[in-house]
C-alpha atoms as a PDB file:
ATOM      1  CA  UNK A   1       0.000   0.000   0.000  1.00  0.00           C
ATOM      2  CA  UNK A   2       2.625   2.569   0.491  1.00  0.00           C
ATOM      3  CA  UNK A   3       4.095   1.686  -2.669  1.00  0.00           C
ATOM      4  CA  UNK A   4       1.156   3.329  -4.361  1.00  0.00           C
ATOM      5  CA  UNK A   5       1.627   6.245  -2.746  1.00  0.00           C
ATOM      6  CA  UNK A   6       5.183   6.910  -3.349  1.00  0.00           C
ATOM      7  CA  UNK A   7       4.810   7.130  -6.968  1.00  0.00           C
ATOM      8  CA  UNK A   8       2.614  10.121  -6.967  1.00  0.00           C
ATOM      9  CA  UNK A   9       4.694  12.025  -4.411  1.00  0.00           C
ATOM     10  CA  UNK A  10       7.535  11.320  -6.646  1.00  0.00           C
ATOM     11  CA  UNK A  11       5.869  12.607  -9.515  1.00  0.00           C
ATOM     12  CA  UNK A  12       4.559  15.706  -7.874  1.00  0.00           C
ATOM     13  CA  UNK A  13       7.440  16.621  -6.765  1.00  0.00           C
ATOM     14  CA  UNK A  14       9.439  16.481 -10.459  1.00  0.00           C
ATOM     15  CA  UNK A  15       6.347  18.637 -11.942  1.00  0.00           C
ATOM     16  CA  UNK A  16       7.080  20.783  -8.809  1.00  0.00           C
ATOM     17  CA  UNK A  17      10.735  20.863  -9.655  1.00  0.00           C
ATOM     18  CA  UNK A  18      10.164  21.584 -12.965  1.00  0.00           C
ATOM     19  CA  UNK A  19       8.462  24.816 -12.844  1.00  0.00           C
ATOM     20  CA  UNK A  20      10.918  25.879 -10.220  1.00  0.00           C
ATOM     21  CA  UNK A  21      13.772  25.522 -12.650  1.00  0.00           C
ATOM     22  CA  UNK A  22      12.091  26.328 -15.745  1.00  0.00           C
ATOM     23  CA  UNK A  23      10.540  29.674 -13.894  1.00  0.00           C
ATOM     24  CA  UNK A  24      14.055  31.501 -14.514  1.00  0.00           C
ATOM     25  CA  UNK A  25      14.222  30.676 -17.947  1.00  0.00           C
ATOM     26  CA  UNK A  26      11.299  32.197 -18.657  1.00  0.00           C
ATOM     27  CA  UNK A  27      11.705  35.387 -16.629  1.00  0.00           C
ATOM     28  CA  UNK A  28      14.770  35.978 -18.919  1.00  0.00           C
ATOM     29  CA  UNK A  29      13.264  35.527 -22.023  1.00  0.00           C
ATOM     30  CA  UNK A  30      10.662  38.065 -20.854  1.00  0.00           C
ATOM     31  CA  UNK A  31      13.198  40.396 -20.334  1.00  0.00           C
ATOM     32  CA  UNK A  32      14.892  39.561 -23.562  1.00  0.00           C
ATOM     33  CA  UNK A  33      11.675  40.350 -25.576  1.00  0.00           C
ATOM     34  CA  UNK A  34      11.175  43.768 -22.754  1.00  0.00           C
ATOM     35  CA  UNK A  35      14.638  45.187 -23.637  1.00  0.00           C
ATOM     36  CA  UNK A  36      13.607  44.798 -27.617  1.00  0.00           C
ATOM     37  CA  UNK A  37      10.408  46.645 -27.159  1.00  0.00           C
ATOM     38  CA  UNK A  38      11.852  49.377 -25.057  1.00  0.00           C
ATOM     39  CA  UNK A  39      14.068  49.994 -28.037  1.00  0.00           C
ATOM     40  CA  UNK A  40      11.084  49.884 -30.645  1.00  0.00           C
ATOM     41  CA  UNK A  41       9.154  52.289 -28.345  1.00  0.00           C
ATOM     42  CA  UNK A  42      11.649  54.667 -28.048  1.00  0.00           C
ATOM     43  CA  UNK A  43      12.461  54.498 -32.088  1.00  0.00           C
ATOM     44  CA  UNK A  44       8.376  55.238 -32.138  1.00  0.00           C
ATOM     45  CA  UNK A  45       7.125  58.806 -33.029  1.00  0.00           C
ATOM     46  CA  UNK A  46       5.645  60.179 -30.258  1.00  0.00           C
ATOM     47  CA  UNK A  47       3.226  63.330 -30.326  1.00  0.00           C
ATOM     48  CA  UNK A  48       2.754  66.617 -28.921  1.00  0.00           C
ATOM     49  CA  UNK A  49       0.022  68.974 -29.442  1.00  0.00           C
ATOM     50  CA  UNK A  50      -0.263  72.644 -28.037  1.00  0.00           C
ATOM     51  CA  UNK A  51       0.944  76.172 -28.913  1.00  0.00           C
ATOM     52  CA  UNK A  52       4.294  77.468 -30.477  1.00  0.00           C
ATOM     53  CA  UNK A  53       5.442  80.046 -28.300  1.00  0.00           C
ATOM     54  CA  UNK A  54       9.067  80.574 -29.814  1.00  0.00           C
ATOM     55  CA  UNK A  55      10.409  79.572 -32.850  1.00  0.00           C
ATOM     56  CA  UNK A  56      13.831  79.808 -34.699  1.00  0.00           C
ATOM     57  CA  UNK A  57      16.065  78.147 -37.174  1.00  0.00           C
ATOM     58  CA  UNK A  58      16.919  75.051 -35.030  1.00  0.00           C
ATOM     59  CA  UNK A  59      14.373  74.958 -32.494  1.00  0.00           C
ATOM     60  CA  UNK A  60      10.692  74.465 -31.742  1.00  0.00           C
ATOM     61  CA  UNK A  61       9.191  75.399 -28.531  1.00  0.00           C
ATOM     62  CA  UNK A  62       5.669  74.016 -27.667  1.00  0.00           C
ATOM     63  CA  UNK A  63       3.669  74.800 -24.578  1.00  0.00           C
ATOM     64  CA  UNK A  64       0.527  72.730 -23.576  1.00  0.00           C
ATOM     65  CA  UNK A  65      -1.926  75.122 -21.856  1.00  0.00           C
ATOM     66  CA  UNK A  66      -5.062  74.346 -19.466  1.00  0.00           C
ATOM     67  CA  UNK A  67      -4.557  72.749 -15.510  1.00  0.00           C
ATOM     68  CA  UNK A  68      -1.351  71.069 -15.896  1.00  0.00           C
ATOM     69  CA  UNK A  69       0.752  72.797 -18.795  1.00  0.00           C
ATOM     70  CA  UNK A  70       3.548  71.798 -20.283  1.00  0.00           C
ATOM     71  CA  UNK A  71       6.262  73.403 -22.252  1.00  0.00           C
ATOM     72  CA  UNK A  72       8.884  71.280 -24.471  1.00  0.00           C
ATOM     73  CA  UNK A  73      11.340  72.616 -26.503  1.00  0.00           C
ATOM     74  CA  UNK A  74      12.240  70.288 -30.216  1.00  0.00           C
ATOM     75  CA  UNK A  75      15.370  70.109 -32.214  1.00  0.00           C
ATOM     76  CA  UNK A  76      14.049  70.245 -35.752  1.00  0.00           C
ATOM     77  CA  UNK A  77      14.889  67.103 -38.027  1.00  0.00           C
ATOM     78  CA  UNK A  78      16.754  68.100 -40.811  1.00  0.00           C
ATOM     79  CA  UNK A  79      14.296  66.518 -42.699  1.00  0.00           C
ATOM     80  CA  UNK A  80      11.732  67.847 -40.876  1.00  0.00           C
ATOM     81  CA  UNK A  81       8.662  68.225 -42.779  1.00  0.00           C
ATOM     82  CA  UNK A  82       5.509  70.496 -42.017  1.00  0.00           C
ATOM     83  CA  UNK A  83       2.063  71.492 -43.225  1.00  0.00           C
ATOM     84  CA  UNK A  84       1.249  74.670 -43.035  1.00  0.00           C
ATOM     85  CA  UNK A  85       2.749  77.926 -42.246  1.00  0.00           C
ATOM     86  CA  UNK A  86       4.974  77.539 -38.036  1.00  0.00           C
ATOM     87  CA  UNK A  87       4.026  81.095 -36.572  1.00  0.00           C
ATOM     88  CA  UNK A  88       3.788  81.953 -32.816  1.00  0.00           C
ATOM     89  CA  UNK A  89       0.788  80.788 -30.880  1.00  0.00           C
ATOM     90  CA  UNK A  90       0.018  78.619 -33.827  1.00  0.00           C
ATOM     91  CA  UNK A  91      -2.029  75.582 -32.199  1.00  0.00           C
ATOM     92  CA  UNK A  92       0.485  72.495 -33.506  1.00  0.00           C
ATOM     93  CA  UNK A  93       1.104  69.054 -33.491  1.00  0.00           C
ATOM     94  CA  UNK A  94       4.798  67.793 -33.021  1.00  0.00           C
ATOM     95  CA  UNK A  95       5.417  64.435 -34.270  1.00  0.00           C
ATOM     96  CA  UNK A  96       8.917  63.401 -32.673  1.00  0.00           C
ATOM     97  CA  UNK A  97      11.179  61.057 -31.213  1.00  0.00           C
ATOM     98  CA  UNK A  98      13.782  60.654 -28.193  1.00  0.00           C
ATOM     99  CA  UNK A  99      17.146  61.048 -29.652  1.00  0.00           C
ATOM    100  CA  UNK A 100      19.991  61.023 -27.341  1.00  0.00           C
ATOM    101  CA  UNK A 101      17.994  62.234 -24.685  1.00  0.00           C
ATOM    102  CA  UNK A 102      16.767  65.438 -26.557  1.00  0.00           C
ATOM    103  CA  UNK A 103      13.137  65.870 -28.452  1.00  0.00           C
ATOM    104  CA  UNK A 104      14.186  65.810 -32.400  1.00  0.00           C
ATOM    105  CA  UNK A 105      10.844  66.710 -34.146  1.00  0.00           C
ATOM    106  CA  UNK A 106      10.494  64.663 -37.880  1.00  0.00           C
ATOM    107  CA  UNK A 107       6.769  66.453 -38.584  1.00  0.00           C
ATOM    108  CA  UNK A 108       5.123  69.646 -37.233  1.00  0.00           C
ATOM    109  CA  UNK A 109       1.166  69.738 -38.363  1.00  0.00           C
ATOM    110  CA  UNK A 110      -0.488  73.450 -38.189  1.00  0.00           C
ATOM    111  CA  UNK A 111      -4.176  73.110 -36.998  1.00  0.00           C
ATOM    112  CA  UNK A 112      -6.192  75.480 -39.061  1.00  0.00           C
ATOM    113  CA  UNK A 113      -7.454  78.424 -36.178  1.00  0.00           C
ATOM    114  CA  UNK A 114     -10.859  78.852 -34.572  1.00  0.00           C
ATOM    115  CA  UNK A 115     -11.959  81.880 -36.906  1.00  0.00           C
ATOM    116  CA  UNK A 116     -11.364  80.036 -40.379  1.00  0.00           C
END
């Protein structure tokens, strides 16, 4: 009779083992495939949309008005491309991406204004 127990402990415990062991493995391939996302979110363009409030040959400055504003200054691409006209308080979208730390915008789309 205790024969027939034995055999299920045993195998309980090497299905219990093997998740133990194989639990690692699996954490680091998760990380693997984390690390390779981080980098394709980061190589993503990302947007901002608010109001110029300075502009210049190399540089964008956008603030984001209302209860929490924002202000972010972009490096312009020098591809950059944009539709319509980049004036001051012009409401914009930036689309850009984290280069080296620093905002590099690749497109800048003017919204056409209330009044038109």
């Amino acid at each position: 009779m205790r024969e027939g127990r034995i055999i299920p402990v045993c195998l309980a415990l090497a299905l219990g083992l093997g998740t133990f062991t194989a639990a690692p493995l699996l954490a680091a391939a998760k990380k693997s495939d984390g690390t390779t996302q981080s980098a394709k979110a980061r190589n993503t363009l990302r947007q901002f949309t608010g109001y110029v409030s300075a502009v210049d040959n190399t540089t964008l400055t956008v603030e984001k008005r209302g209860k929490q504003p924002r202000t972010l200054v972009f490096t312009k691409h020098e591809d950059m491309r944009t539709v319509g006209e980049i004036q001051k308080d012009a409401r914009v979208t930036v689309y850009y991406r984290d280069e080296g730390g620093h905002s590099v915008a690749h497109r800048v789309v003017v919204k056409p204004s209330d009044g038109a």
